[in-house]
PDB file of N, CA and C in Angstrom:
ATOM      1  N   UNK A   1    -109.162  44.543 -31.638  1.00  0.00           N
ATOM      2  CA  UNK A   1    -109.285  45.957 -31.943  1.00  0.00           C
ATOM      3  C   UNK A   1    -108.465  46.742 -30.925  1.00  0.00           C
ATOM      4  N   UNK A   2    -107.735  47.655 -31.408  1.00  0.00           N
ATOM      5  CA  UNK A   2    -106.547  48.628 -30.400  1.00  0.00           C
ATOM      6  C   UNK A   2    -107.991  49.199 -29.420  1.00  0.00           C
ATOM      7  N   UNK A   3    -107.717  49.543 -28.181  1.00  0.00           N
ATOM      8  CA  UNK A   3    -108.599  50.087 -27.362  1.00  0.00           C
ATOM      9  C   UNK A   3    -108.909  51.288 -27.295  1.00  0.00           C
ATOM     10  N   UNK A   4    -108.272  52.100 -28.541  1.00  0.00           N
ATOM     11  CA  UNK A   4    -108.877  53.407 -29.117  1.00  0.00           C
ATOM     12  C   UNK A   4    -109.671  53.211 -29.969  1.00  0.00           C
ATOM     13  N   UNK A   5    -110.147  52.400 -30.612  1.00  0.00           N
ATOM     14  CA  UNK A   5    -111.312  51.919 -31.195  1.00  0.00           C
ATOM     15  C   UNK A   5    -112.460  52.715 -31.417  1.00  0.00           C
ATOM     16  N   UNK A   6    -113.366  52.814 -32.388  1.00  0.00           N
ATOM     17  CA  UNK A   6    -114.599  52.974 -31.225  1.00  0.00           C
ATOM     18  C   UNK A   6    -115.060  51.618 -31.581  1.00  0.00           C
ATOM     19  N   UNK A   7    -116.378  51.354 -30.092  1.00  0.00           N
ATOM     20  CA  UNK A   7    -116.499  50.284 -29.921  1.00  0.00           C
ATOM     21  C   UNK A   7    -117.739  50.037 -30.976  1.00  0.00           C
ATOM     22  N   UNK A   8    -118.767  50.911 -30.748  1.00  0.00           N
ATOM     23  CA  UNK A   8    -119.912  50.745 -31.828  1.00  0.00           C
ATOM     24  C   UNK A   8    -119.438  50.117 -33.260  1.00  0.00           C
ATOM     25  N   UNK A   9    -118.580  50.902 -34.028  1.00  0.00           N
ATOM     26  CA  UNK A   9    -117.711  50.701 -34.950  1.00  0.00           C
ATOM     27  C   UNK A   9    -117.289  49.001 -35.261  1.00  0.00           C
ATOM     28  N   UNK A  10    -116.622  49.100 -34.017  1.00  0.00           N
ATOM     29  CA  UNK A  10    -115.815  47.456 -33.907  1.00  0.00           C
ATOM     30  C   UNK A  10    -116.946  46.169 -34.638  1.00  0.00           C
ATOM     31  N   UNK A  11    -117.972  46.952 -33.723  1.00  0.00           N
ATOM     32  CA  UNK A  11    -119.274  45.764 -33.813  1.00  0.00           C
ATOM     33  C   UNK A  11    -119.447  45.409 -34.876  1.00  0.00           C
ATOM     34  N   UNK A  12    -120.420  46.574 -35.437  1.00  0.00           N
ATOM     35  CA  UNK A  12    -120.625  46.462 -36.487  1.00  0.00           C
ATOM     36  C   UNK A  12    -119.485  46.139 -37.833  1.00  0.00           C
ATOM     37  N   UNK A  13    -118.660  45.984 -37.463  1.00  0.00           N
ATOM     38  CA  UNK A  13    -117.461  45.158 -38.806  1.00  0.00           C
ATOM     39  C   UNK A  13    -117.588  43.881 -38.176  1.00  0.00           C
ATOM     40  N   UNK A  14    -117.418  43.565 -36.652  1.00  0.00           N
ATOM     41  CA  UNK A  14    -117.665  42.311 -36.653  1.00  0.00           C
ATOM     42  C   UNK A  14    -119.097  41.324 -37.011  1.00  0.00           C
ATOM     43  N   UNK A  15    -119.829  41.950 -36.891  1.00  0.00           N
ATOM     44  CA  UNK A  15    -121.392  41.100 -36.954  1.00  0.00           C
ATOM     45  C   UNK A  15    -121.265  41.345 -38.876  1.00  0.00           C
ATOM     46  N   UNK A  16    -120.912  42.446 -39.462  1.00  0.00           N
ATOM     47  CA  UNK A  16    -120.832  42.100 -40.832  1.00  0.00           C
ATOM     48  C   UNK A  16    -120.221  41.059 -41.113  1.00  0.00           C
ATOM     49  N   UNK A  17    -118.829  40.911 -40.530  1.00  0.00           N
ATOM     50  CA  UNK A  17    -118.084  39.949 -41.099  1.00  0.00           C
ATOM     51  C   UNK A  17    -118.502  38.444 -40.610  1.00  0.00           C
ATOM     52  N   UNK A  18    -119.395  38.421 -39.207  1.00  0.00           N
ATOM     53  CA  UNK A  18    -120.551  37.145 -39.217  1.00  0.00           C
ATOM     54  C   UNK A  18    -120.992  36.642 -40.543  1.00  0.00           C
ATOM     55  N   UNK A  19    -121.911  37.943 -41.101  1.00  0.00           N
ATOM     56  CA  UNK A  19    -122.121  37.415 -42.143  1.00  0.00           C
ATOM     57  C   UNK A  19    -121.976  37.380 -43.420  1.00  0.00           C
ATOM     58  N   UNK A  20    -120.829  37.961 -43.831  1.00  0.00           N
ATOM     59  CA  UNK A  20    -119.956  37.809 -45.122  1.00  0.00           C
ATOM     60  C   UNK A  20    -119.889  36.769 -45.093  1.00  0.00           C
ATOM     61  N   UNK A  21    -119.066  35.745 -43.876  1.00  0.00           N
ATOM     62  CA  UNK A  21    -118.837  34.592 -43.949  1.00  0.00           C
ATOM     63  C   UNK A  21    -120.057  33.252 -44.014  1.00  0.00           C
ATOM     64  N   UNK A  22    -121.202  33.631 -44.284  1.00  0.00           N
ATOM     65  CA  UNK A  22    -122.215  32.558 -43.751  1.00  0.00           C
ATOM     66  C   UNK A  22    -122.857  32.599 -42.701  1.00  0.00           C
ATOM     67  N   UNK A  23    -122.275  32.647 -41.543  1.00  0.00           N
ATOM     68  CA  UNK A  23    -122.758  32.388 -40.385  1.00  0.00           C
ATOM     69  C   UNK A  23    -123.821  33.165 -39.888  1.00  0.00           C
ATOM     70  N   UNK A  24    -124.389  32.604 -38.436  1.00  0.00           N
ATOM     71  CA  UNK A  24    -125.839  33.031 -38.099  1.00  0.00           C
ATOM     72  C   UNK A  24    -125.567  33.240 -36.748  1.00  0.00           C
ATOM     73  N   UNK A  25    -125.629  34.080 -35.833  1.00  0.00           N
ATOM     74  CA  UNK A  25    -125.199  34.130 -34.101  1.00  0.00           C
ATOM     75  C   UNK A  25    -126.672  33.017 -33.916  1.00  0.00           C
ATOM     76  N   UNK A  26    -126.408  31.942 -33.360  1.00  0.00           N
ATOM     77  CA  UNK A  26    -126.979  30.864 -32.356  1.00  0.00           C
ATOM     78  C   UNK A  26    -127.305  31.122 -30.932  1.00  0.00           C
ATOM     79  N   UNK A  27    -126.850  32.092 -30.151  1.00  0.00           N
ATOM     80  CA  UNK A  27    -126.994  32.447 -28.762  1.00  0.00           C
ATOM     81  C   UNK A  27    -126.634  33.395 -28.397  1.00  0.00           C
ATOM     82  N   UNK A  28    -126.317  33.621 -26.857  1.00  0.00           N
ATOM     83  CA  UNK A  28    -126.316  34.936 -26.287  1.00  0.00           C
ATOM     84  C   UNK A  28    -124.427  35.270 -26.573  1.00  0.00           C
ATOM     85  N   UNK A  29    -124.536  36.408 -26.702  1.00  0.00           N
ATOM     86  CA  UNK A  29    -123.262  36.713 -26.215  1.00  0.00           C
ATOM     87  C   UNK A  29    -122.454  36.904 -25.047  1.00  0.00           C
ATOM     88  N   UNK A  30    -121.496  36.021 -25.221  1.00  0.00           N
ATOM     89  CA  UNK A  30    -120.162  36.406 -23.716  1.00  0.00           C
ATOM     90  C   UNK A  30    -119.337  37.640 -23.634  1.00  0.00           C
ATOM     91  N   UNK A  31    -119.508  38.804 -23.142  1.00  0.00           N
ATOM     92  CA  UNK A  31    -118.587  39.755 -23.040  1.00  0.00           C
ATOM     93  C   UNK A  31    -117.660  39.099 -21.980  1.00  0.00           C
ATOM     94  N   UNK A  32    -116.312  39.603 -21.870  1.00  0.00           N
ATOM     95  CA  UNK A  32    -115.378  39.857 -20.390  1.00  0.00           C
ATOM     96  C   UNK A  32    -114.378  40.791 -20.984  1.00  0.00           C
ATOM     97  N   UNK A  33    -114.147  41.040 -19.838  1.00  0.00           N
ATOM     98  CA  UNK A  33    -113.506  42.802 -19.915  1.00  0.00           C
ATOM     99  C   UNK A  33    -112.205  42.242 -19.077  1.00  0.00           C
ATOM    100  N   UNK A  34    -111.014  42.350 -19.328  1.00  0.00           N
ATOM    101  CA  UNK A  34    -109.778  42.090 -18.923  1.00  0.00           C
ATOM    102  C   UNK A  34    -108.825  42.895 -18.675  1.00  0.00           C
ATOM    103  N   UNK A  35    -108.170  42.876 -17.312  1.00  0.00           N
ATOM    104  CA  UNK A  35    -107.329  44.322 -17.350  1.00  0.00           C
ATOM    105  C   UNK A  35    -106.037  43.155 -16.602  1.00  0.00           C
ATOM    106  N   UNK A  36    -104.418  43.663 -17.461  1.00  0.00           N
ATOM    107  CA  UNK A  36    -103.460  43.012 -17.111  1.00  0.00           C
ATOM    108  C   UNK A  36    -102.841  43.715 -16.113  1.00  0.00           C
ATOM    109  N   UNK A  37    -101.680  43.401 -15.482  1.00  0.00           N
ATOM    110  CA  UNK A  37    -100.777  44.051 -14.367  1.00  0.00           C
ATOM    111  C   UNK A  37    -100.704  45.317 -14.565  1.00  0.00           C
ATOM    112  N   UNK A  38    -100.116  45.656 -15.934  1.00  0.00           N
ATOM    113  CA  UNK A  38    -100.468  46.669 -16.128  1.00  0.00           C
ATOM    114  C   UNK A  38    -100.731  47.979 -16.296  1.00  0.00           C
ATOM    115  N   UNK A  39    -102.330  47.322 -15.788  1.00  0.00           N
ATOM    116  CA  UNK A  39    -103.766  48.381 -16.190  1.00  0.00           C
ATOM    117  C   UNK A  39    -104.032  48.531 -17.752  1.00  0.00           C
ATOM    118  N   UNK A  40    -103.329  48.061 -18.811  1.00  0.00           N
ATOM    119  CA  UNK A  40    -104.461  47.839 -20.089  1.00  0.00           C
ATOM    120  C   UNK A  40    -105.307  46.673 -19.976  1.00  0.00           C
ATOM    121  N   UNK A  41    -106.360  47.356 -20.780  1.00  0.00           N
ATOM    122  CA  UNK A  41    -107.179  46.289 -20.584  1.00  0.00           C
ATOM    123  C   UNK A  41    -107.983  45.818 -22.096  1.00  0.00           C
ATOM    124  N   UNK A  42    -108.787  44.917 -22.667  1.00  0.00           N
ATOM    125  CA  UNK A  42    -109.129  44.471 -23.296  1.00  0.00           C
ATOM    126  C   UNK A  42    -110.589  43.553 -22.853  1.00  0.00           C
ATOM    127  N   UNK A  43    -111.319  43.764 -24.258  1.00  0.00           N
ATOM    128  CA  UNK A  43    -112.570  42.863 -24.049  1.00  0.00           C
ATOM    129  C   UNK A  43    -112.543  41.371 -25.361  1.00  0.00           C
ATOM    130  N   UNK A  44    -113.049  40.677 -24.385  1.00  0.00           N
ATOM    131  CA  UNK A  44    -113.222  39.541 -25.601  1.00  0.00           C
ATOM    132  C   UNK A  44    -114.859  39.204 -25.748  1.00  0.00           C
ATOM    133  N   UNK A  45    -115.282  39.055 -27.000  1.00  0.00           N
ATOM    134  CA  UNK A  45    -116.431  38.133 -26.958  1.00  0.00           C
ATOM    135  C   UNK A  45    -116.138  36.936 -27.546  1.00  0.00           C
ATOM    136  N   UNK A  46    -117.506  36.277 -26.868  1.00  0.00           N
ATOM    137  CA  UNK A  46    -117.940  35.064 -27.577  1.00  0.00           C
ATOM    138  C   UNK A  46    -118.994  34.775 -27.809  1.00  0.00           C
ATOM    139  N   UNK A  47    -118.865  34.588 -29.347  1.00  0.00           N
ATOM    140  CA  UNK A  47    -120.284  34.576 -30.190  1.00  0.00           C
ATOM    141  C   UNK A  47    -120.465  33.379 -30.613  1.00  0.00           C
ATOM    142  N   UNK A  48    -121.888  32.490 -30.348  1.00  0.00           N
ATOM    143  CA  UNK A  48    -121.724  31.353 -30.592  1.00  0.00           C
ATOM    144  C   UNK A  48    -122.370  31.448 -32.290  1.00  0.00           C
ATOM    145  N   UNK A  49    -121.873  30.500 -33.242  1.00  0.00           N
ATOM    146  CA  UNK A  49    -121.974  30.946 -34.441  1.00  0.00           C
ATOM    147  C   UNK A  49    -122.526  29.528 -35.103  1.00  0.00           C
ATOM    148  N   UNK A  50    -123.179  29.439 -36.353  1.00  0.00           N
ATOM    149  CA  UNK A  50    -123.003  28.365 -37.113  1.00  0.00           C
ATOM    150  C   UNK A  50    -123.345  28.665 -38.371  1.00  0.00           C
ATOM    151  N   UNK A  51    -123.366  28.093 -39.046  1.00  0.00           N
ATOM    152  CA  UNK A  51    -123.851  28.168 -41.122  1.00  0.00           C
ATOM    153  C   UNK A  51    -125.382  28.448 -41.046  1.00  0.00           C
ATOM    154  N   UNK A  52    -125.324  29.987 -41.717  1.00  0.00           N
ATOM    155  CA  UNK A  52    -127.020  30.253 -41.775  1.00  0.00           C
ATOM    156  C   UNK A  52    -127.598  29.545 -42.523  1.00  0.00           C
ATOM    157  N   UNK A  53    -128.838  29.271 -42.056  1.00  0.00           N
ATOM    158  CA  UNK A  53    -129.918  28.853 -43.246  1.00  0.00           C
ATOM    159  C   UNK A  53    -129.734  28.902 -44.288  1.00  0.00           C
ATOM    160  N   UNK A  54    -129.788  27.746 -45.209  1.00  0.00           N
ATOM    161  CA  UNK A  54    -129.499  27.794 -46.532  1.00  0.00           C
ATOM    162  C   UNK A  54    -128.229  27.930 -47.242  1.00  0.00           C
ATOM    163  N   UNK A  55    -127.026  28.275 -46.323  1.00  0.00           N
ATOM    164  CA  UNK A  55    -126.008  28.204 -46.605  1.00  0.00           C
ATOM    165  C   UNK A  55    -124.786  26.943 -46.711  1.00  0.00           C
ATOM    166  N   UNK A  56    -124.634  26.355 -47.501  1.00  0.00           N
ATOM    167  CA  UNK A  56    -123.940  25.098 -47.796  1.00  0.00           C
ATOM    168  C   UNK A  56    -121.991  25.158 -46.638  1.00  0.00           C
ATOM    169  N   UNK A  57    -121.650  24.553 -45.989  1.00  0.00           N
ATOM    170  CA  UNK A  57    -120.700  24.823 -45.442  1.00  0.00           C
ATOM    171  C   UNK A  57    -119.675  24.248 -46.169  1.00  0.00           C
ATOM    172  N   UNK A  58    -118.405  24.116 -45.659  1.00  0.00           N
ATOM    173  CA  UNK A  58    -117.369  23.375 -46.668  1.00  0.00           C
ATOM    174  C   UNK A  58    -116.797  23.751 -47.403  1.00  0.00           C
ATOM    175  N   UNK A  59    -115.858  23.165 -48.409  1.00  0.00           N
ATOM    176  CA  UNK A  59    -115.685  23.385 -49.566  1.00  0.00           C
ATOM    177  C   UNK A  59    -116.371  22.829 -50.932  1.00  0.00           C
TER     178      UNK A  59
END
């Protein structure tokens, strides 16, 4: 997401698109916040994910 974003926003398309796709968040989330030479900076998460309940994976 460009870092004009808003962030609330961001989320919520991402956790939808969690589960458009199936998936179920399994654990905590990893934020880190990254700033290059620079000075932009960027955040990454990591969401640990797997096939919700009842949901067949695969093709």
């Amino acid at each position: 997401m460009p870092a004009t974003s808003d962030v609330v926003r961001a989320g919520h398309d991402l956790f939808g698109w969690i589960g458009r796709h199936g998936l179920a968040v399994v654990g905590p989330t990893l934020e880190e916040h990254l700033v290059d030479d620079d000075g932009r900076g960027g955040t990454v998460l990591e969401i640990p994910v797997r096939p919700a309940p009842g949901r067949v994976s695969g093709p």
